[in-house]
Every structure is written in C-alpha cells, then in structure tokens.
C-alpha atoms as a PDB file:
ATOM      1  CA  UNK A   1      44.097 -80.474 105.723  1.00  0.00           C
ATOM      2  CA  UNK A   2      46.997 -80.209 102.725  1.00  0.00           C
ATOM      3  CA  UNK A   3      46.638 -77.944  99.767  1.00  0.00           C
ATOM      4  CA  UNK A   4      45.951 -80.605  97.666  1.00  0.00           C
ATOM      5  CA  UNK A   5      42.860 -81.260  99.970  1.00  0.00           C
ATOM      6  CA  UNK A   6      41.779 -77.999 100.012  1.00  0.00           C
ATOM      7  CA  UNK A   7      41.977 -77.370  96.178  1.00  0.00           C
ATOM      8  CA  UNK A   8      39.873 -80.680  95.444  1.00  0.00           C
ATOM      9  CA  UNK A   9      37.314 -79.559  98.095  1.00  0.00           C
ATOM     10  CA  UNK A  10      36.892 -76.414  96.311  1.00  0.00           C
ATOM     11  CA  UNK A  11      36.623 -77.983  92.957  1.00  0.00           C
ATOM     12  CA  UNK A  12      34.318 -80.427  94.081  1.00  0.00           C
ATOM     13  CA  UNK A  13      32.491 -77.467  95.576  1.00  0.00           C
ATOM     14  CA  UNK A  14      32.451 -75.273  92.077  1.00  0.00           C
ATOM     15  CA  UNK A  15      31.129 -78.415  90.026  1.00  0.00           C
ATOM     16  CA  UNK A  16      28.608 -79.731  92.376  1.00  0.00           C
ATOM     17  CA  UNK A  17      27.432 -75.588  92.322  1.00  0.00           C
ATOM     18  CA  UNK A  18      28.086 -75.003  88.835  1.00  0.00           C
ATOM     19  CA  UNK A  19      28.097 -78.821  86.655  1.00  0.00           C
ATOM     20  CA  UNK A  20      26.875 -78.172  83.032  1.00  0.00           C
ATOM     21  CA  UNK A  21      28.181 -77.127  80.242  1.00  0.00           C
ATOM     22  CA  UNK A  22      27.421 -74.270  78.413  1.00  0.00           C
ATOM     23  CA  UNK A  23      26.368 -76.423  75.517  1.00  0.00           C
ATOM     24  CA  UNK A  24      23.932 -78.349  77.766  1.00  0.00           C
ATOM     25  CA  UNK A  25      22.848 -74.569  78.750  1.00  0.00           C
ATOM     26  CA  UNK A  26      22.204 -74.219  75.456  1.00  0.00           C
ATOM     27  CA  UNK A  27      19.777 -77.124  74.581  1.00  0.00           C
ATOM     28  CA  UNK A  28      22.680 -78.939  72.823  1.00  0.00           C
ATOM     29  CA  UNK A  29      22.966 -82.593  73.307  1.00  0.00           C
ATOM     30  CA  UNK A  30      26.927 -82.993  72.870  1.00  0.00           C
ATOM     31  CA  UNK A  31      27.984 -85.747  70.494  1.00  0.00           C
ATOM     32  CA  UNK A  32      30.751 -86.403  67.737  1.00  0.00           C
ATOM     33  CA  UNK A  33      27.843 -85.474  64.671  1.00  0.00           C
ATOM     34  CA  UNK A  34      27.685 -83.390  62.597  1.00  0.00           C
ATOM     35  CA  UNK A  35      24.682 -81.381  63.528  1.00  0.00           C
ATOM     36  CA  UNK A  36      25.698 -80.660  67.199  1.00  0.00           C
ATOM     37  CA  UNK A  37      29.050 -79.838  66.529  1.00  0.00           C
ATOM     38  CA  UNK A  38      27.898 -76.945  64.151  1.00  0.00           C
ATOM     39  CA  UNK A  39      25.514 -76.030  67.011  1.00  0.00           C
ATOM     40  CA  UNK A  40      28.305 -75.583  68.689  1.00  0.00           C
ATOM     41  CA  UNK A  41      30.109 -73.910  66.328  1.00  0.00           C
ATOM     42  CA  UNK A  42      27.305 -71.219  66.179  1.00  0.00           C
ATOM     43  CA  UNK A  43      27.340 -71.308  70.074  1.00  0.00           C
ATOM     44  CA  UNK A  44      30.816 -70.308  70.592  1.00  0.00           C
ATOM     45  CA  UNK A  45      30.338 -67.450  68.012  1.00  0.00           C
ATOM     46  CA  UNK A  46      27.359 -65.972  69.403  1.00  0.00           C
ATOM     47  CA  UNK A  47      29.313 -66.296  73.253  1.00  0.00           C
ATOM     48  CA  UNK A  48      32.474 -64.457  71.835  1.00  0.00           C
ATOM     49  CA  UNK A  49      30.961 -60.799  71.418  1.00  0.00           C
ATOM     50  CA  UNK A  50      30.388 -58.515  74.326  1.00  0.00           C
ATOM     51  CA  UNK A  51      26.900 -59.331  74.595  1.00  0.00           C
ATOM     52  CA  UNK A  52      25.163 -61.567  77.401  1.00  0.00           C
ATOM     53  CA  UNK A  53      26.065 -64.612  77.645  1.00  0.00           C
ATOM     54  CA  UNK A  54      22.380 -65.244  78.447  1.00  0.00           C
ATOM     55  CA  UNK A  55      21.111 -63.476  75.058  1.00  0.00           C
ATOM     56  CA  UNK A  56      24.190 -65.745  73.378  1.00  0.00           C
ATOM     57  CA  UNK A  57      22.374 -69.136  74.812  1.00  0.00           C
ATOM     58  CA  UNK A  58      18.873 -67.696  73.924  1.00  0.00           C
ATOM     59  CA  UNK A  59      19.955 -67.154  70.409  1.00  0.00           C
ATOM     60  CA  UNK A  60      21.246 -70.451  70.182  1.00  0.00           C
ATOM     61  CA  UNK A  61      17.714 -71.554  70.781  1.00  0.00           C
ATOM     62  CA  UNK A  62      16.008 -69.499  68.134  1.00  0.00           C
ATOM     63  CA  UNK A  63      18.203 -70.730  65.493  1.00  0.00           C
ATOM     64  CA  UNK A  64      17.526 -73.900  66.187  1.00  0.00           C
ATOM     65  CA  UNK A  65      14.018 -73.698  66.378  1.00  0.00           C
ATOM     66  CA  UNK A  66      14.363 -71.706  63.075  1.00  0.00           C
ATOM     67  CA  UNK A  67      15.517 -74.454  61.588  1.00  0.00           C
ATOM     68  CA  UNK A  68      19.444 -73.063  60.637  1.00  0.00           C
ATOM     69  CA  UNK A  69      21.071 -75.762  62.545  1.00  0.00           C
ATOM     70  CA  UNK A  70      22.789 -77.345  60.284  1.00  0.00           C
ATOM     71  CA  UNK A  71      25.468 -75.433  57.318  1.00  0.00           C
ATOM     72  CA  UNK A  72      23.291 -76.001  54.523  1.00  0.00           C
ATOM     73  CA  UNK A  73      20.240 -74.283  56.020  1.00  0.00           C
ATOM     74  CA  UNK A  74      22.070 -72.127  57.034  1.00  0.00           C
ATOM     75  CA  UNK A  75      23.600 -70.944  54.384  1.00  0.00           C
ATOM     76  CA  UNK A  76      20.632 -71.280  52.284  1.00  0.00           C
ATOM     77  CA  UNK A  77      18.480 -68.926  54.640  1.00  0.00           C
ATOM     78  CA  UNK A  78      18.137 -65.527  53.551  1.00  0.00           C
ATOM     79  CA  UNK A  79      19.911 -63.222  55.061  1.00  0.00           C
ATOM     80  CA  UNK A  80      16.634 -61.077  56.455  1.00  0.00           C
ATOM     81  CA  UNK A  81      15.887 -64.876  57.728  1.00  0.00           C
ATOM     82  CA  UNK A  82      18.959 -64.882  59.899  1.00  0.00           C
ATOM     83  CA  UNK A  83      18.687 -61.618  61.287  1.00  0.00           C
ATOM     84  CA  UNK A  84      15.333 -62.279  62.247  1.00  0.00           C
ATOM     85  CA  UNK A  85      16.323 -65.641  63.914  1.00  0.00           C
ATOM     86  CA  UNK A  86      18.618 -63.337  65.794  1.00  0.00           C
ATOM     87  CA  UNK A  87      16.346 -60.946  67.006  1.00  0.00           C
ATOM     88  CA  UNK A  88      14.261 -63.509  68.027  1.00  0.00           C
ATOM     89  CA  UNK A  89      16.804 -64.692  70.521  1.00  0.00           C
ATOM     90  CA  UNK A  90      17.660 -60.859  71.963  1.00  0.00           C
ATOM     91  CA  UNK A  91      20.945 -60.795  69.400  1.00  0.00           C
ATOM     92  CA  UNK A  92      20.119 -57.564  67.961  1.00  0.00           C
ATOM     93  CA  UNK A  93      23.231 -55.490  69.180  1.00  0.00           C
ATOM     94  CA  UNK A  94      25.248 -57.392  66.073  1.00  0.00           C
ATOM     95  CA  UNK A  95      22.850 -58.879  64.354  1.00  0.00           C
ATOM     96  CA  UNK A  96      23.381 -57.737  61.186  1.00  0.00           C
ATOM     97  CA  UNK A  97      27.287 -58.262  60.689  1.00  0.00           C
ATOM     98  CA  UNK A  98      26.346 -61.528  62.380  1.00  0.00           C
ATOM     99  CA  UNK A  99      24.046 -62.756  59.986  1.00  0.00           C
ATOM    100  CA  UNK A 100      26.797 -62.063  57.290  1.00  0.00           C
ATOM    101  CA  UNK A 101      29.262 -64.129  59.418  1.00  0.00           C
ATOM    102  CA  UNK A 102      26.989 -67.212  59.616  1.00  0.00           C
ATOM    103  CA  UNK A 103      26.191 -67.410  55.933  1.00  0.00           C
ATOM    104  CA  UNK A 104      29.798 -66.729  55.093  1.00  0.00           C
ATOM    105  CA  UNK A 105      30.849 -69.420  57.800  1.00  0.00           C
ATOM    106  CA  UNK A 106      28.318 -71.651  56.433  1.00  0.00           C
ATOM    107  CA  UNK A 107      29.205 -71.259  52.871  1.00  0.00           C
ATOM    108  CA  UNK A 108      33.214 -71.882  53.789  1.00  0.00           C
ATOM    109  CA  UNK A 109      32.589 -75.174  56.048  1.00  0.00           C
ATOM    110  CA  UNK A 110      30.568 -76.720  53.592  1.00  0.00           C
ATOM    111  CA  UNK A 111      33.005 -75.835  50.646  1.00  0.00           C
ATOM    112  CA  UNK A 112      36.137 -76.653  52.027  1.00  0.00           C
ATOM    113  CA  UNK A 113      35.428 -79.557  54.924  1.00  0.00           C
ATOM    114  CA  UNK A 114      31.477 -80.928  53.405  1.00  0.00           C
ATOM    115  CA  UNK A 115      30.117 -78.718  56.229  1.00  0.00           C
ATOM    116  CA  UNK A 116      31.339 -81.382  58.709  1.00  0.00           C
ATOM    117  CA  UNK A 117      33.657 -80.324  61.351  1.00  0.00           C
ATOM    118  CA  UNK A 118      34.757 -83.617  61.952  1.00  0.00           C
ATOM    119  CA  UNK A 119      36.797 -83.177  58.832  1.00  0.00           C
ATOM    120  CA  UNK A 120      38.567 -80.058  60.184  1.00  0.00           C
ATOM    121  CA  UNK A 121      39.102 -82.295  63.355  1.00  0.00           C
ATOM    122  CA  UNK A 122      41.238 -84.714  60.450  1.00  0.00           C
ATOM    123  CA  UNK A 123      42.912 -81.972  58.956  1.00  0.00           C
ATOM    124  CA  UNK A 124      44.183 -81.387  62.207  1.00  0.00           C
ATOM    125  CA  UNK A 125      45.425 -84.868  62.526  1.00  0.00           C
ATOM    126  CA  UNK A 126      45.340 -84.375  66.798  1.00  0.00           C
ATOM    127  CA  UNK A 127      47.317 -80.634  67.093  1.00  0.00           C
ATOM    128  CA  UNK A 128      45.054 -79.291  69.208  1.00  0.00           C
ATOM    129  CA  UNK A 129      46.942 -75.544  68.058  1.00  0.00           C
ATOM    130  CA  UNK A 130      46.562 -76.333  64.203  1.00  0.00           C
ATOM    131  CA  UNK A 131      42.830 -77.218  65.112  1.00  0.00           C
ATOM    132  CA  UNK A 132      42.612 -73.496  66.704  1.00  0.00           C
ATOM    133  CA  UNK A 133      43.927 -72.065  64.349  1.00  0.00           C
ATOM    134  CA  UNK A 134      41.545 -73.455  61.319  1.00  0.00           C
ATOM    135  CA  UNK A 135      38.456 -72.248  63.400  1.00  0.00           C
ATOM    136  CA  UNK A 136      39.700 -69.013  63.235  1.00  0.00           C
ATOM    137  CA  UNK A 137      39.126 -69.514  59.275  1.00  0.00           C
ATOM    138  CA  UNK A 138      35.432 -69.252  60.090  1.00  0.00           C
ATOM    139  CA  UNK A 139      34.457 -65.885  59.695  1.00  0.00           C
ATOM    140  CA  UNK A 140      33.599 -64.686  63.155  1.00  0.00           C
ATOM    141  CA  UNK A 141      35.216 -66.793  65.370  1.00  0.00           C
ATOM    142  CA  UNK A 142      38.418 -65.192  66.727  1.00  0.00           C
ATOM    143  CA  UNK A 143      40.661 -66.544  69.374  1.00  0.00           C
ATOM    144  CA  UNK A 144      38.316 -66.117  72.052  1.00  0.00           C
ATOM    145  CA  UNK A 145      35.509 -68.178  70.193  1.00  0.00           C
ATOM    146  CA  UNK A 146      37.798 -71.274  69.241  1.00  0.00           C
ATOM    147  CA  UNK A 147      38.734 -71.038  72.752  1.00  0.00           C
ATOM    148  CA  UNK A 148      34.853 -71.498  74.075  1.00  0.00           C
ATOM    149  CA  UNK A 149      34.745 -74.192  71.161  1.00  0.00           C
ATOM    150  CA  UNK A 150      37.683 -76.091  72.951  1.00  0.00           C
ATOM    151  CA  UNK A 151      36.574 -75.844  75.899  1.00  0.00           C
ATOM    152  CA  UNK A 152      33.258 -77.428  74.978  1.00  0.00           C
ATOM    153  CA  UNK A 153      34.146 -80.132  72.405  1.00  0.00           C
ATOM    154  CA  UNK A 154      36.973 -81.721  74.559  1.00  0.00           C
ATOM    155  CA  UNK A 155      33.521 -83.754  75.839  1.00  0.00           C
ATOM    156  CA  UNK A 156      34.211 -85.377  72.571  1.00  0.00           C
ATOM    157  CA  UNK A 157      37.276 -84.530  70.853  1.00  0.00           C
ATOM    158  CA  UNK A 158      39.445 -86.122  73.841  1.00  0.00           C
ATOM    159  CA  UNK A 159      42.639 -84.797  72.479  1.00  0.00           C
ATOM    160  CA  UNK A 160      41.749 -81.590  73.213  1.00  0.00           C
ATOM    161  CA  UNK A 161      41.460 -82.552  76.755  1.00  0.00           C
ATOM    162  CA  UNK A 162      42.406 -80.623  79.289  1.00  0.00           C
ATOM    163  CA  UNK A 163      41.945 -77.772  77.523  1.00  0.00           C
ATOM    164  CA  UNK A 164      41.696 -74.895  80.114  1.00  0.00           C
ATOM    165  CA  UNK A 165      42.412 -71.619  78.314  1.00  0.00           C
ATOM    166  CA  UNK A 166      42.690 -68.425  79.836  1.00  0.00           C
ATOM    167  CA  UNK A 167      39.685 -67.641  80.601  1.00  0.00           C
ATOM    168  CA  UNK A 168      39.088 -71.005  82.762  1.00  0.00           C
ATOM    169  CA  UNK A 169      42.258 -70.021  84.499  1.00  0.00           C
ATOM    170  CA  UNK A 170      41.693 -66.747  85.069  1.00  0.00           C
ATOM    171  CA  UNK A 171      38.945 -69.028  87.293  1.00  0.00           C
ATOM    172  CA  UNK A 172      40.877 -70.972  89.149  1.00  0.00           C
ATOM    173  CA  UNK A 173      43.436 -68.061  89.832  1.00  0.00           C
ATOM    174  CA  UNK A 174      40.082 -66.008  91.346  1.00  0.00           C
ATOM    175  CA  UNK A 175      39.459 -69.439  93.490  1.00  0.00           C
ATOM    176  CA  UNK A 176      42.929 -69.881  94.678  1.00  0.00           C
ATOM    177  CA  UNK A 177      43.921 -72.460  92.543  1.00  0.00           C
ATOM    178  CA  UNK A 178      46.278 -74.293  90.418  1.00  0.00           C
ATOM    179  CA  UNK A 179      47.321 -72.682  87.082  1.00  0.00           C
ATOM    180  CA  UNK A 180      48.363 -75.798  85.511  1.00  0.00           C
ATOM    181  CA  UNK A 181      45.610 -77.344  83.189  1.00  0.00           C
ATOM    182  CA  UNK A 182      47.028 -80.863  84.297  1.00  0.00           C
ATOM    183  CA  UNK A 183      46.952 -80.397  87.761  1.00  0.00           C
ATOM    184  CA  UNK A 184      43.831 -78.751  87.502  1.00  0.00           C
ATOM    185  CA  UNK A 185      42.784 -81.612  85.840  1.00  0.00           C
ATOM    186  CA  UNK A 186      44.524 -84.401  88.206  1.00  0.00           C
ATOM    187  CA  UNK A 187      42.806 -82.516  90.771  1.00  0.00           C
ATOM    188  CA  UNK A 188      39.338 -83.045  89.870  1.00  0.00           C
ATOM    189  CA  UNK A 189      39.564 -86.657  89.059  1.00  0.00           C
ATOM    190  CA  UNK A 190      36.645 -88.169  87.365  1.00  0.00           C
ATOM    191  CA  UNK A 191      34.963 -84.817  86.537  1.00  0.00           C
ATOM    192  CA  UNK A 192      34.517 -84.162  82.414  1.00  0.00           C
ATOM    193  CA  UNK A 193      37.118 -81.459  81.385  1.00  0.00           C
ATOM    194  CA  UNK A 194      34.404 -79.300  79.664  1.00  0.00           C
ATOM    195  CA  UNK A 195      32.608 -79.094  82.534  1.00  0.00           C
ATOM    196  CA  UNK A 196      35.015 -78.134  84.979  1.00  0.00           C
ATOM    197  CA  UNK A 197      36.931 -75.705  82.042  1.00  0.00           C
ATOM    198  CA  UNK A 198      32.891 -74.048  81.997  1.00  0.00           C
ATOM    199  CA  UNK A 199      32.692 -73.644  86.214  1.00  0.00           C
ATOM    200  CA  UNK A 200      36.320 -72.288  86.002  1.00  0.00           C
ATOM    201  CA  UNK A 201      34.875 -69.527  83.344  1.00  0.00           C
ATOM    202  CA  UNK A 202      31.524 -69.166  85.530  1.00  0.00           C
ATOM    203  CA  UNK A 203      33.841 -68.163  88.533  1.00  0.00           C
ATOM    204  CA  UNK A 204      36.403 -66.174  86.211  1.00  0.00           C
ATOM    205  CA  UNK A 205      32.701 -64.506  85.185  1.00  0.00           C
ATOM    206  CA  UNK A 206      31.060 -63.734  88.628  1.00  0.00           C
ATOM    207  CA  UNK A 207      33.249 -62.937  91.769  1.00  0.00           C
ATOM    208  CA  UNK A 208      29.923 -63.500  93.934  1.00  0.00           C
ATOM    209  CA  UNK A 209      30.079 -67.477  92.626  1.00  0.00           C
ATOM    210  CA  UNK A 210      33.562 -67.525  93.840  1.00  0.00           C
ATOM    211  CA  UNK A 211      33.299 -66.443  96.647  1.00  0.00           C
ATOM    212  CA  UNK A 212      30.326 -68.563  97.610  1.00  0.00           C
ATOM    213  CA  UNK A 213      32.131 -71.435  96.392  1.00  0.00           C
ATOM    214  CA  UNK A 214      35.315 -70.707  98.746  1.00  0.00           C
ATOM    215  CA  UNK A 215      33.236 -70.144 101.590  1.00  0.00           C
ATOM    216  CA  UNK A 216      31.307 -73.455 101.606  1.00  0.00           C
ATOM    217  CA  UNK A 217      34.467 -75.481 100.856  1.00  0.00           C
ATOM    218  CA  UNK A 218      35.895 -73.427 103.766  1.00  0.00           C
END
C-alpha cells in the first residue's frame, strides 16, 4: 500500500475514533449567528488556560445555562454572577481574572462590532491573519485561543478553511503524517476541516489515542 494510502487510512481511522468537534463537545450547535459564535468565543477562551479541557467544556455549559450566552448578558451580569457561573462549571483556578475578561470582552464586542462577530468576520474582509489578529483584541484570548476559534469556526467561516495550526499539526506529526494543512486536507477528502483540525489536537493531546489510532489503521 503507498503512503498516500496509508496516511488516508489513518485519518479515516482518527475521525471515525475521534469525529466531533469540540464545539459539539460543548453543547454548541455551530452556525453563522450570532449567539453560537459568541459561545464559541467564550469556548475558545475558557480552552486556552492550563486548565482541563474537560472543566473548559463544563464551564461552557454553566454559562449557558446561566443565561450569559450572549454579549449583552454577559456584560450586564455582575461580576460575583460570573464567577459563580464559573465555579459552577469547575473554573475556579482563574475564575476571578476570568470573570473580568468576559465582561471586558463583552463590553468591547458589543461597542466596537454590535456584539456580533460576524462583523469582525467583515472587518476582516477574508484575511484569515487580520481576522487572528482582531480576536486577540478580546481581552483573554491570546494566540492560542484565536487559534482554537479557527479551528472551530472554519465549519462556517469557509475561508478559514483548512486552518490546521500548530497544535493540529503537532497531531499529525505524532501520527506520522503530513505537515501541510492542504495535503492534510486533500487527504481526508470529504471530512469537515474543524473536525479533523479537533482529532489532529486530540492526538497532539493524548499519545495513548495515537497510538491506538496507528495500530488499527496498521
């Protein structure tokens, strides 16, 4: 069997193991709105400190069922209401700055893009850098949390597609694979890019996954 066999086997393997998204993970149903997209703002946030990603997902849960799903709840909540959506989702270790950064966040994408992401998606007018780089704006989302962002909304935001940072490829590199985000993609055909970009991370995450993944496409 080629390498180009072997590389789609083990792809096919890693999605079939590991399909979803972290936003699906999450309880977020995915769609070019307003809403979810700030879900999944507050989802990459929570994901990018060194805390569970487990306790991340949970959290994105509680402030959901809180209510703060949405910029202008959000940034109407108390902050003592934040902190204790936070805690209710295991969030505790940063809680605190956190629930600063999510009013503050709030506050800034309402006041500058109508707190509707979809207008910092225009701004960018399709440069998938330039749109990076304005998430960053957001107080606490940093390089790694645009990057989990990315990943994610290229379900939607199609230009962003393939967008395999390197945490994805740090992956595929573990799994014996391509480094090239359009070979990677090429290779897995018909698959969505966010969820194969979220099984790359999963393996990049857990060796045991990989390796169980490389010995069943073996």
């Amino acid at each position: 069997m080629s390498r180009r066999n072997d590389a789609s086997r083990v792809i096919d393997e890693l999605v079939g193991e590991q399909g979803r998204t972290y936003a699906e993970e999450a309880g977020i149903r995915l769609k070019d709105a307003p809403q979810p997209l700030y879900r999944l703002l507050l989802m990459a946030l929570l994901l990018s400190a060194r805390i569970r990603g487990s306790i991340a997902l949970a959290t994105v849960r509680a402030l959901d069922e809180a209510g703060l799903r949405d910029p202008r709840r959000m940034a109407e909540a108390d902050w003592q209401e934040r902190v204790d959506a936070l805690g209710r989702g295991g969030y505790r270790r940063y809680d605190e700055r956190t629930a600063t950064q999510l009013g503050d966040g709030a506050r800034l994408l309402t006041e500058r893009w109508g707190g509707d992401l979809r207008r910092m998606r225009k701004e960018a007018d399709g440069d998938v850098p330039a749109l990076r780089r304005l998430l960053q704006e957001i107080p606490g989302i940093g390089p790694a949390g645009a990057d989990i962002f990315l990943r994610e909304v290229q379900r939607v935001w199609p230009e962003a597609a393939p967008y395999l940072d390197a945490k994805a490829l740090a992956g595929a590199e573990r799994l014996g694979l391509p480094q090239d985000p359009d070979e990677l993609a090429e290779l897995a055909g018909d698959t969505d890019p966010a969820v194969l970009a979220a099984a790359l991370v999963r393996a990049a995450l857990d060796r045991r996954l990989a390796e169980e993944v490389l010995a069943h496409a073996g």
